[in-house]
Protein backbone atom coordinates (compact mmCIF):
# COMPACT_ATOMS: atom_id res chain seq x y z
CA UNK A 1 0.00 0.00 0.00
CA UNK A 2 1.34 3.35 -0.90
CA UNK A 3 -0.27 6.32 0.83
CA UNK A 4 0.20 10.12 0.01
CA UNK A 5 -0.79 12.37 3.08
CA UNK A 6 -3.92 13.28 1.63
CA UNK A 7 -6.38 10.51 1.83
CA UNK A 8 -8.33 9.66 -1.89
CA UNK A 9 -11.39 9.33 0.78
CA UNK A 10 -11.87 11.59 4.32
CA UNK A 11 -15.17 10.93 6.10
CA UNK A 12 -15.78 12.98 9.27
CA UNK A 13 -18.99 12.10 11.72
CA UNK A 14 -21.56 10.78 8.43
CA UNK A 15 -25.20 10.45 9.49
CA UNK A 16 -27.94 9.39 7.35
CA UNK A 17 -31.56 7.84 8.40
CA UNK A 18 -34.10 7.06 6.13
CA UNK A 19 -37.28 7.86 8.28
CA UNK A 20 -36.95 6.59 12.03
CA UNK A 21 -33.90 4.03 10.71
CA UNK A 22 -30.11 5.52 11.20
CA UNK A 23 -28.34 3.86 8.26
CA UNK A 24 -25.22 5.89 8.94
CA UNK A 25 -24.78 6.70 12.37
CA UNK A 26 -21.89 9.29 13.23
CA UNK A 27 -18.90 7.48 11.30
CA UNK A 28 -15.64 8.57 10.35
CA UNK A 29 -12.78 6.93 8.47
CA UNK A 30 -9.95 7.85 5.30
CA UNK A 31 -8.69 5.77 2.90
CA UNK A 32 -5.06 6.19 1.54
CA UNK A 33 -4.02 6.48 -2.04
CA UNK A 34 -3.27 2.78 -3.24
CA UNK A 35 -4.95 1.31 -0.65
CA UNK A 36 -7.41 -1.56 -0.67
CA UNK A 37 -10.12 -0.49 2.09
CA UNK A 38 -13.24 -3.14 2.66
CA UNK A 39 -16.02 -2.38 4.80
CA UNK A 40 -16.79 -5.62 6.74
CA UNK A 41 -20.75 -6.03 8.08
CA UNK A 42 -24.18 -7.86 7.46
CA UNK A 43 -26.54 -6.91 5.30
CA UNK A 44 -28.10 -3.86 6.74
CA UNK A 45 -25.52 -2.33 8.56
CA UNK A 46 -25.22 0.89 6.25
CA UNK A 47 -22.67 -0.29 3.81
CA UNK A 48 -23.95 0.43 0.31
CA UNK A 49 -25.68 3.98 1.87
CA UNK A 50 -21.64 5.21 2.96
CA UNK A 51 -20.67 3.97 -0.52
CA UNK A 52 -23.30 5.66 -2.24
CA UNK A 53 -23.02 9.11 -0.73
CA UNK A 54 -19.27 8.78 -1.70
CA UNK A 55 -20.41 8.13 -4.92
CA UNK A 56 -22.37 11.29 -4.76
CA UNK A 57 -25.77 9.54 -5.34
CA UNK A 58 -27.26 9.92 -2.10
CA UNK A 59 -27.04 13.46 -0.01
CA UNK A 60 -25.52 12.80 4.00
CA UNK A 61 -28.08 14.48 6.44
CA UNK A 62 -24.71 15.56 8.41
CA UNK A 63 -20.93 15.28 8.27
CA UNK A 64 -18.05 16.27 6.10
CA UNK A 65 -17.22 13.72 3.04
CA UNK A 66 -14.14 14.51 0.70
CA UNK A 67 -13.31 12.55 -2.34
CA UNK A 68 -10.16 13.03 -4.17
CA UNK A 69 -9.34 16.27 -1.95
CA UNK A 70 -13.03 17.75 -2.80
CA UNK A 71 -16.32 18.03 -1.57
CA UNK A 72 -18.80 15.25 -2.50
CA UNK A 73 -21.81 17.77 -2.45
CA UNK A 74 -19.83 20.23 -4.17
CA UNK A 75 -18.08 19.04 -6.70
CA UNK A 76 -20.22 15.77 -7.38
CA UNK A 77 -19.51 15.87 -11.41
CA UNK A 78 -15.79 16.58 -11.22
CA UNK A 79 -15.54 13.47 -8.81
CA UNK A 80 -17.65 11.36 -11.06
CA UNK A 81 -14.80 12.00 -13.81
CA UNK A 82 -12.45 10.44 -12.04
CA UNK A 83 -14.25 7.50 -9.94
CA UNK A 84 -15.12 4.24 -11.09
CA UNK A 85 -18.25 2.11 -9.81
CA UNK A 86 -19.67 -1.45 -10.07
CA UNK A 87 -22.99 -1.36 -10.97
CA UNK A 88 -25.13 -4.58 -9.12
CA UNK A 89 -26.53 -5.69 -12.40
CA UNK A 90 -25.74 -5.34 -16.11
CA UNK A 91 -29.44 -6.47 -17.10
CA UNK A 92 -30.07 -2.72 -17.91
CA UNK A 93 -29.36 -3.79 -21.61
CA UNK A 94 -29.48 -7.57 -22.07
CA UNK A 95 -29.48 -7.77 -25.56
CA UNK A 96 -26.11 -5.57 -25.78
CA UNK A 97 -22.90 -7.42 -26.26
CA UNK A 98 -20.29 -6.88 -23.97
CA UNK A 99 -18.12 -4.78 -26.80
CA UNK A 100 -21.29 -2.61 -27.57
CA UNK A 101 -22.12 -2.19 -23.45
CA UNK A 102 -17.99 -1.26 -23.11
CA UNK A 103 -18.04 1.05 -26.12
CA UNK A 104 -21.67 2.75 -24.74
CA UNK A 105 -20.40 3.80 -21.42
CA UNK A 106 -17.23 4.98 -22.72
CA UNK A 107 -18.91 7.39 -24.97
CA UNK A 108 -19.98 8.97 -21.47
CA UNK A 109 -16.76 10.39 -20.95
CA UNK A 110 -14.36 12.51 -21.89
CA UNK A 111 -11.60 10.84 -21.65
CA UNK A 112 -11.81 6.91 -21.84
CA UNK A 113 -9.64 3.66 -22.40
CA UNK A 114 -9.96 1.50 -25.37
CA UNK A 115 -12.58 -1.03 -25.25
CA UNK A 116 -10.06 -3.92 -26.53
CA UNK A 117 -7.85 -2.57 -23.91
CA UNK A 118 -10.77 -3.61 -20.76
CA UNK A 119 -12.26 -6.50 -22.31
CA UNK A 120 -8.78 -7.86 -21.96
CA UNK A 121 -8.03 -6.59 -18.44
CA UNK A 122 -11.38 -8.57 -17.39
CA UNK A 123 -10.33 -11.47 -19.09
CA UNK A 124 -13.59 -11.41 -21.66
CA UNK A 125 -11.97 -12.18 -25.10
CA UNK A 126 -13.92 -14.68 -25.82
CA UNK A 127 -17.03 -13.35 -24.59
CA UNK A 128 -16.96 -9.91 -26.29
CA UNK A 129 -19.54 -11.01 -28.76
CA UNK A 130 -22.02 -12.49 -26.52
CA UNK A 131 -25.03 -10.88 -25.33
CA UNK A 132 -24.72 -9.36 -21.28
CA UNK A 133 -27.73 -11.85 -21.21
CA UNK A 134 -26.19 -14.62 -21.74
CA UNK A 135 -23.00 -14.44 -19.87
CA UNK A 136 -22.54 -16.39 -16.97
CA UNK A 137 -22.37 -14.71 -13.02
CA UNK A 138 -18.56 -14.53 -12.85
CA UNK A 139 -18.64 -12.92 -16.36
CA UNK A 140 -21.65 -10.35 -15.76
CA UNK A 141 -19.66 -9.02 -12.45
CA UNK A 142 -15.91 -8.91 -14.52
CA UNK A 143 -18.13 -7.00 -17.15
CA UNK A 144 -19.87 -4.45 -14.22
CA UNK A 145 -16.26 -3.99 -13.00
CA UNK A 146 -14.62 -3.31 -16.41
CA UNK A 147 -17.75 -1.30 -16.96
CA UNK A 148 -16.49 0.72 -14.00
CA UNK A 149 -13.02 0.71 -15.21
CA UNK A 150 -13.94 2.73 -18.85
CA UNK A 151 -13.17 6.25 -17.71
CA UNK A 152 -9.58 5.35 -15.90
CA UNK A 153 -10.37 6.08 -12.80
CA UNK A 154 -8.13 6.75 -9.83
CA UNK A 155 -10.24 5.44 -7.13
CA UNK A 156 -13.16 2.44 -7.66
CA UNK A 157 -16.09 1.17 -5.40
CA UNK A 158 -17.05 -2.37 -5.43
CA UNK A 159 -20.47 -2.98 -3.74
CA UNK A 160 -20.43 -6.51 -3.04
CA UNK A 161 -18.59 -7.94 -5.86
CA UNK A 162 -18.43 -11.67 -5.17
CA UNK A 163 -21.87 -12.24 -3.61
CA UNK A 164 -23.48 -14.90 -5.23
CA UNK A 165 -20.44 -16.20 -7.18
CA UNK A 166 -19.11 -20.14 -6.85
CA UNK A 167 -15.52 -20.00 -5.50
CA UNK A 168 -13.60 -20.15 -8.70
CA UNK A 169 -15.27 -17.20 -10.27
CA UNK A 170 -14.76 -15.02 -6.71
CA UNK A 171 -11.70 -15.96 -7.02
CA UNK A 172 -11.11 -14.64 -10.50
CA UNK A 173 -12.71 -10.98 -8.81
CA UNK A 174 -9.99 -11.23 -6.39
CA UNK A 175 -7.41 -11.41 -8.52
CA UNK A 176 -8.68 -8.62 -10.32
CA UNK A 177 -9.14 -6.42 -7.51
CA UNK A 178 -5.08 -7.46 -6.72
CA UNK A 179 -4.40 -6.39 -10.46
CA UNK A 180 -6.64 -2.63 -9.53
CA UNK A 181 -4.31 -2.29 -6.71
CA UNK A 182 -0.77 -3.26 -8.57
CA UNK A 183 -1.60 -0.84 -11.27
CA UNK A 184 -2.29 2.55 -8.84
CA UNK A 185 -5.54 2.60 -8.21
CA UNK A 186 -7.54 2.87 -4.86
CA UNK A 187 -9.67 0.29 -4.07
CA UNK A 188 -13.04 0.88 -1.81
CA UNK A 189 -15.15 -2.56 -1.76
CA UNK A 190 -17.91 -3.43 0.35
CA UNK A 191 -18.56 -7.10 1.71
CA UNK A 192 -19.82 -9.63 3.97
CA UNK A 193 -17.23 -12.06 3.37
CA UNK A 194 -14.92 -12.50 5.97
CA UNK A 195 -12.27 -14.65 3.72
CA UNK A 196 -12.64 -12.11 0.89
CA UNK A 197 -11.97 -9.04 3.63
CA UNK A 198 -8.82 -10.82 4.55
CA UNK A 199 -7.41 -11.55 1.76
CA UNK A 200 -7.90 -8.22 -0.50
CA UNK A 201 -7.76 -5.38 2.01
CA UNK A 202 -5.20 -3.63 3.59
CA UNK A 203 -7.51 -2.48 6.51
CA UNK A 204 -11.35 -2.95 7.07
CA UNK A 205 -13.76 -1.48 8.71
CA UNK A 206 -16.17 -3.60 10.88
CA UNK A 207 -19.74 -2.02 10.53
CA UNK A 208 -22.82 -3.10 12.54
CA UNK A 209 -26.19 -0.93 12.91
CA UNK A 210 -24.98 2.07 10.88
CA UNK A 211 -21.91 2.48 13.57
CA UNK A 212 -17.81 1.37 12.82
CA UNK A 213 -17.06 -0.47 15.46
CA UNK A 214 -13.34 -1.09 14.38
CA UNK A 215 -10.99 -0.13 11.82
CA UNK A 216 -7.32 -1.97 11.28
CA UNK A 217 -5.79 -4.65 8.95
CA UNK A 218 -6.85 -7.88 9.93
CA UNK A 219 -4.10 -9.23 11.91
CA UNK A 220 -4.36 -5.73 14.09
CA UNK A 221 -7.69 -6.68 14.83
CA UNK A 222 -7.57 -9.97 15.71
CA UNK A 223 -4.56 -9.51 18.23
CA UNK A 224 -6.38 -6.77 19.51
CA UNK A 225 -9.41 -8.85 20.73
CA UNK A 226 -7.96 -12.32 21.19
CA UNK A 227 -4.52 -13.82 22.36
CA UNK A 228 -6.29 -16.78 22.39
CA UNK A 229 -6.31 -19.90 19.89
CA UNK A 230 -10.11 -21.29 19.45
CA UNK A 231 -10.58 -24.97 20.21
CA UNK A 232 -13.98 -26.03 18.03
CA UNK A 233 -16.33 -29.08 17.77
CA UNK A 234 -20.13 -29.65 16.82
CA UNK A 235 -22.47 -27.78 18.98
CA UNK A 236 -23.76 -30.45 21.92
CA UNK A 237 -26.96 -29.78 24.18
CA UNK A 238 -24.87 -31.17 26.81
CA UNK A 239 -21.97 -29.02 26.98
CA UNK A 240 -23.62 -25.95 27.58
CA UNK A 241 -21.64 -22.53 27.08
CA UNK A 242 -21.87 -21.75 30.78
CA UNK A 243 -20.64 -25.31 31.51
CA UNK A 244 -17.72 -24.88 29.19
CA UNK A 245 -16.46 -21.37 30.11
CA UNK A 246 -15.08 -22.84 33.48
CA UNK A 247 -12.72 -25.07 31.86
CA UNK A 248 -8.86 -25.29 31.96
CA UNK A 249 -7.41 -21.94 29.68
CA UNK A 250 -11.21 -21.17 28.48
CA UNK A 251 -11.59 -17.42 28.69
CA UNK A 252 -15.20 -17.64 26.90
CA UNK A 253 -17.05 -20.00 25.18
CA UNK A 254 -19.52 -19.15 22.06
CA UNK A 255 -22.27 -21.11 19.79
CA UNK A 256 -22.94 -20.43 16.23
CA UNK A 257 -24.17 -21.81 13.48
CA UNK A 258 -24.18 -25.46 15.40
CA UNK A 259 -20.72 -25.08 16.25
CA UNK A 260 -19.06 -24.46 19.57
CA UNK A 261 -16.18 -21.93 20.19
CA UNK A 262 -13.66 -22.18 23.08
CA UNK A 263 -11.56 -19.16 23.02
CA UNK A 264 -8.38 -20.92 25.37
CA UNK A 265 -4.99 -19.77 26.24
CA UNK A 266 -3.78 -23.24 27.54
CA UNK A 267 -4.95 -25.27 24.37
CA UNK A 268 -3.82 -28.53 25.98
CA UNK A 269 -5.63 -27.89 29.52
CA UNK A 270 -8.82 -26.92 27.66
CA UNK A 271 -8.88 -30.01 25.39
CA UNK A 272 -8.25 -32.66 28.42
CA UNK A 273 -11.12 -30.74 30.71
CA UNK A 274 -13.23 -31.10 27.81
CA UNK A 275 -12.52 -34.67 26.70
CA UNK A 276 -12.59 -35.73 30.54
CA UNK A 277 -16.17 -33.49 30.84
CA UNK A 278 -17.45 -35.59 27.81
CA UNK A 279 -16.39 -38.48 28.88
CA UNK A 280 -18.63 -38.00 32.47
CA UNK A 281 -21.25 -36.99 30.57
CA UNK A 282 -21.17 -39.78 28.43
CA UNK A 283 -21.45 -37.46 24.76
CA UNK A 284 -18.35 -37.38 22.22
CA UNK A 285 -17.26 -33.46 21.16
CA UNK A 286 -17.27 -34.61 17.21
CA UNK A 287 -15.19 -32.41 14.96
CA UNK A 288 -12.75 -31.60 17.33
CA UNK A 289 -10.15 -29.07 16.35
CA UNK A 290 -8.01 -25.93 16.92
CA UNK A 291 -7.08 -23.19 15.09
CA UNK A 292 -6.03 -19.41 15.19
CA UNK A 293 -8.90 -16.87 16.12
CA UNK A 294 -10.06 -15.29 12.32
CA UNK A 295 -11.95 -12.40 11.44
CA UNK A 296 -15.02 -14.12 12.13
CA UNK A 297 -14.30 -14.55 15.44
CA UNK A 298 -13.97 -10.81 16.18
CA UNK A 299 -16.68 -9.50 14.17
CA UNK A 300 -19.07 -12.57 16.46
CA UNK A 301 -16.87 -10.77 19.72
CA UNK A 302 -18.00 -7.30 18.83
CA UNK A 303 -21.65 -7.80 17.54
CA UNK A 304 -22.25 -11.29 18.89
CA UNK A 305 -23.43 -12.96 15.84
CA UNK A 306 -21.76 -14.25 13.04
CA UNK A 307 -20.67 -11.98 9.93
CA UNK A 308 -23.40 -14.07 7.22
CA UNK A 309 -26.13 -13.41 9.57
């Protein structure tokens, strides 16, 4: 990550509600230049509203947002010149190939790159004759992103980008959002995929119930909530949370998704009090294992329940 000292995005106490519902409740962040920056939360918790009054399509109620060193409310158009962003859908024109639907949104600006030139960044040569209709989900959200990509822009927002997607096609967004970053560009993506958080961003931003409840990169946040390793097995009515808190190293214990968490700092004392409590009670903890607290783990600490929820 390569930052300038001033920030491509500078958000200072943003509030919008939408009736008696605070989307965006008093937050404030920046994102460097070059930086990947992911805001991590359910859906819900005021994600695509911050991203869209960035965008400039949505008016704040309060707060100060700046964009490329200006104003979002005041210089909306000159931002839009030099900001790219992934539209949810391409279905706007199904029956458009994905050369005319490239060559159509570059005519919208000034100044744009060759359509041969993003069809082959997105990895479509083979599909630039096909109609947006008929292109697969992997291919529809490379198109959306090159379709953000036409006007060269120095910063990009990507609501979402994988959701829905198998794992090889995610996979070929993420490696696309690592080719954004290599070539300069600032990266702002939304998402409520822990894995996806970790591996493309250089810090996230854990939002819950329009409020940021923590900003770092991922490692910062995880050492800053848990020195712990997390011994897991399948969730047993048995061993009850309150039960299992009192073992040997367990500092908590948690249940989600029919899976029990023991957060432990003696891994070997917590696994013998639980094998000899199991063995008392006659039940067998199945799926045993250990492994290093994630992401998961501290957005479930902070909000107490799981990111997918």
């Amino acid at each position: 990550m390569s930052q300038t000292s001033e920030p491509v995005i500078s958000v200072s106490d943003l509030r919008k509600s939408y009736g008696d519902v605070q989307a965006v409740d008093g937050i404030s962040f920046s994102v460097g230049r070059g930086e990947v920056f992911g805001m991590l939360g359910p859906n819900g918790a005021g994600k695509t509203t911050t991203i869209e009054i960035l965008e400039g399509l949505r008016k704040p109620d309060s707060g100060q947002v700046r964009v490329l060193g200006m104003d979002v409310l005041r210089n909306a158009d000159a931002i839009k010149e030099r900001i790219g962003v992934q539209l949810q859908t391409v279905a706007l024109y199904p029956r458009l190939t994905v050369h005319e639907l490239i060559d159509l949104f570059g005519s919208i600006y000034r100044r744009h790159l060759s359509t041969g030139e993003l069809i082959d960044k997105v990895d479509l040569d083979e599909r630039a004759g096909a109609r947006s209709m008929d292109l697969s989900g992997g291919q529809q959200q490379r198109l959306s992103i090159a379709l953000s990509l036409v006007n060269d822009p120095e910063l990009v927002f990507l609501d979402e980008p994988t959701t829905g997607l198998d794992p090889q096609a995610r996979r070929s967004i993420w490696d696309l959002v690592k080719d954004l970053q290599s070539s300069g560009k600032s990266v702002m993506l939304t998402t409520h995929y822990m894995e996806e958080a970790a591996e493309l961003c250089d810090r996230v931003a854990i939002m819950d119930h329009g409020h940021i409840l923590e900003i770092g990169t991922v490692n910062e946040l995880i050492r800053k909530r848990f020195k712990e390793r997390a011994v897991f097995f399948d969730t047993h009515p048995s061993l009850s949370p309150a039960q299992l808190s009192k073992l040997g190293g367990v500092t908590h214990a948690a249940q989600e998704d029919g899976q029990t968490v023991l957060y432990s700092k003696d891994v070997p004392a917590t696994i013998g009090a639980l094998l000899a409590m199991a063995d008392r009670l006659k039940v067998e903890p199945r799926n045993l294992g250990v492994r290093q607290a994630t992401l998961e783990d501290v957005f479930l600490d902070l909000t107490g329940r799981a990111l997918r929820d």
